[in-house]
C-alpha atoms as a PDB file:
ATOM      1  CA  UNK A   1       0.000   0.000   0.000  1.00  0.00           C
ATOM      2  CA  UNK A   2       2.940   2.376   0.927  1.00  0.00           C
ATOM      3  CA  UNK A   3       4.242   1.952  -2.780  1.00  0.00           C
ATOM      4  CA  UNK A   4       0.936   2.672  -4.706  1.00  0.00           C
ATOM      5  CA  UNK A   5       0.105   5.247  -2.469  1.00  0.00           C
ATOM      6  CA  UNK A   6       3.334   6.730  -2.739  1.00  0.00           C
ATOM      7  CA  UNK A   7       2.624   7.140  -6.434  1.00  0.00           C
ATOM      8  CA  UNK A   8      -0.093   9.902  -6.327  1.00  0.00           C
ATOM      9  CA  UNK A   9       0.706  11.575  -2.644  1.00  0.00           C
ATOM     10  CA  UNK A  10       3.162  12.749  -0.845  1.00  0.00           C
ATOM     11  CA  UNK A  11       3.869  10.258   2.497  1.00  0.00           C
ATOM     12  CA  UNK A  12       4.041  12.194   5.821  1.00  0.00           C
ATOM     13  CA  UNK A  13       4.421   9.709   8.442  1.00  0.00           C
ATOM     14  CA  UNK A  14       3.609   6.385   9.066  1.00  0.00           C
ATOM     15  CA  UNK A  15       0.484   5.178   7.253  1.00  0.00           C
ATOM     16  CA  UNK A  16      -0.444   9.480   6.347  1.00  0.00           C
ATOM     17  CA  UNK A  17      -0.448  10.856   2.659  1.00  0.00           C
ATOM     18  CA  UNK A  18      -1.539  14.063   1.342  1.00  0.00           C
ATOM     19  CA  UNK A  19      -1.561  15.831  -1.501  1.00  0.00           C
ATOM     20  CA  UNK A  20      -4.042  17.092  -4.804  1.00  0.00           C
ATOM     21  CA  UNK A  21      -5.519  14.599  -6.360  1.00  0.00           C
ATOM     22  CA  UNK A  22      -7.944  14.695  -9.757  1.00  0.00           C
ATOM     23  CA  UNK A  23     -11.140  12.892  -9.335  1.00  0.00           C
ATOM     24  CA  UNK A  24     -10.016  10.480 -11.962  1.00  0.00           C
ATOM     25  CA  UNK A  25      -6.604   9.760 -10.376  1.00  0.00           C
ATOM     26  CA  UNK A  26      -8.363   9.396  -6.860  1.00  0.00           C
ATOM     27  CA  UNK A  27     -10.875   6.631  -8.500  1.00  0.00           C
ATOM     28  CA  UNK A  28      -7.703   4.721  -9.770  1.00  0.00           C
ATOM     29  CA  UNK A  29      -5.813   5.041  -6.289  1.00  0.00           C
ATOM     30  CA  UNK A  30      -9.244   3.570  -4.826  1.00  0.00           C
ATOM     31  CA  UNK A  31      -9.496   0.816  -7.348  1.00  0.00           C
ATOM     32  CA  UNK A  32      -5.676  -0.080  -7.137  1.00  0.00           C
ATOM     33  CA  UNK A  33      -5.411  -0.389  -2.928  1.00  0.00           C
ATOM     34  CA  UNK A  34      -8.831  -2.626  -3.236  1.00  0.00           C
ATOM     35  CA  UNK A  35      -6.851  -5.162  -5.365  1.00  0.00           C
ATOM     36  CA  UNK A  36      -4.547  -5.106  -2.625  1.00  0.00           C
ATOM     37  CA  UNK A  37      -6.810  -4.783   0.796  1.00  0.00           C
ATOM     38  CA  UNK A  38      -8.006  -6.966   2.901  1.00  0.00           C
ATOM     39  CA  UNK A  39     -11.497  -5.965   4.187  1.00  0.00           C
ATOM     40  CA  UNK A  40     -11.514  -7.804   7.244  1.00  0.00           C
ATOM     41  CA  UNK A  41      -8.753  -5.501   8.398  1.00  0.00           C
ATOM     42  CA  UNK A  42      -7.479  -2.795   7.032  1.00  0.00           C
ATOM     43  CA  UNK A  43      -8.903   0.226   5.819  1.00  0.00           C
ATOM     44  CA  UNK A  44      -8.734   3.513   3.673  1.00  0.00           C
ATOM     45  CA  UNK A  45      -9.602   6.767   5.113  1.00  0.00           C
ATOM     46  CA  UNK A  46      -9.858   9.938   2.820  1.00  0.00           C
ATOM     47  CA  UNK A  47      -9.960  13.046   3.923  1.00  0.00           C
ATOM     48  CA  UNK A  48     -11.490  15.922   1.436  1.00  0.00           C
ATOM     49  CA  UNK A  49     -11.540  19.284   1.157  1.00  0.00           C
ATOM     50  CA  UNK A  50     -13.678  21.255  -1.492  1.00  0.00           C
ATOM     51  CA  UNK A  51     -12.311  25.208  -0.291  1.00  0.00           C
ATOM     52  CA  UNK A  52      -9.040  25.662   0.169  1.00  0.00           C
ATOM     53  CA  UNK A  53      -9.773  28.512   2.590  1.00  0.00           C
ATOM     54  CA  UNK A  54     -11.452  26.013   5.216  1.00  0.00           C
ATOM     55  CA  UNK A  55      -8.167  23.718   5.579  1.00  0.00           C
ATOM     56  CA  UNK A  56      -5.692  25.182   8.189  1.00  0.00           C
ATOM     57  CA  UNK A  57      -2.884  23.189   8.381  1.00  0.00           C
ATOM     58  CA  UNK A  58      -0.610  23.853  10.993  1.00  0.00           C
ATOM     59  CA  UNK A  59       3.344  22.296  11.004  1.00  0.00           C
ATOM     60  CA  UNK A  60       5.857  22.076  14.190  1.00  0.00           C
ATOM     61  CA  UNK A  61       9.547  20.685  13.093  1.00  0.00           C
ATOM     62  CA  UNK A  62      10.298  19.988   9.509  1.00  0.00           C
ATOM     63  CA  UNK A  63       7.617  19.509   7.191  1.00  0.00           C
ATOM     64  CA  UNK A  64       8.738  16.349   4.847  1.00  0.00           C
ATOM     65  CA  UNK A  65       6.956  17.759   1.585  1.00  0.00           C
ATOM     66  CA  UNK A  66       5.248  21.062  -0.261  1.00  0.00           C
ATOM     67  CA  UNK A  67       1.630  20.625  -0.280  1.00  0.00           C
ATOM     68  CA  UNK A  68      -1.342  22.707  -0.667  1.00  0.00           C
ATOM     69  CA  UNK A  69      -4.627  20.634  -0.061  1.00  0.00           C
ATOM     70  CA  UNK A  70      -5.106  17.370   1.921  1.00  0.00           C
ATOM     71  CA  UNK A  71      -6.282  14.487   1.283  1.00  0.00           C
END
């Protein structure tokens, strides 16, 4: 999961990606890490924002990438 996710987002720690994401490439993330899941216990949690303005994002210490929205 770290790999494919790795190729759209930008890892921040752990298991935590953000980044901007089209709707299309979000679909294939979604698709891809369900070939790879398994149901009974992991799971995929995305976080969305629609206006930029309402995301605050604060950082102490080194951030480890550039980003402007979530996900």
């Amino acid at each position: 999961m770290l790999k494919l996710c790795r190729k759209y987002l930008n890892w921040i720690q752990n298991s935590v990606f953000e980044g901007e994401i089209s709707d299309v490439k979000l679909k294939e993330l979604k698709n891809m890490a369900a070939l790879i899941m398994d149901y009974e216990t992991d799971s995929l949690i995305i976080f969305k924002t629609r206006n930029e303005k309402w995301l605050e994002k604060e950082i102490v210490g080194m951030e480890r990438a550039e980003t402007d929205n979530f996900l």
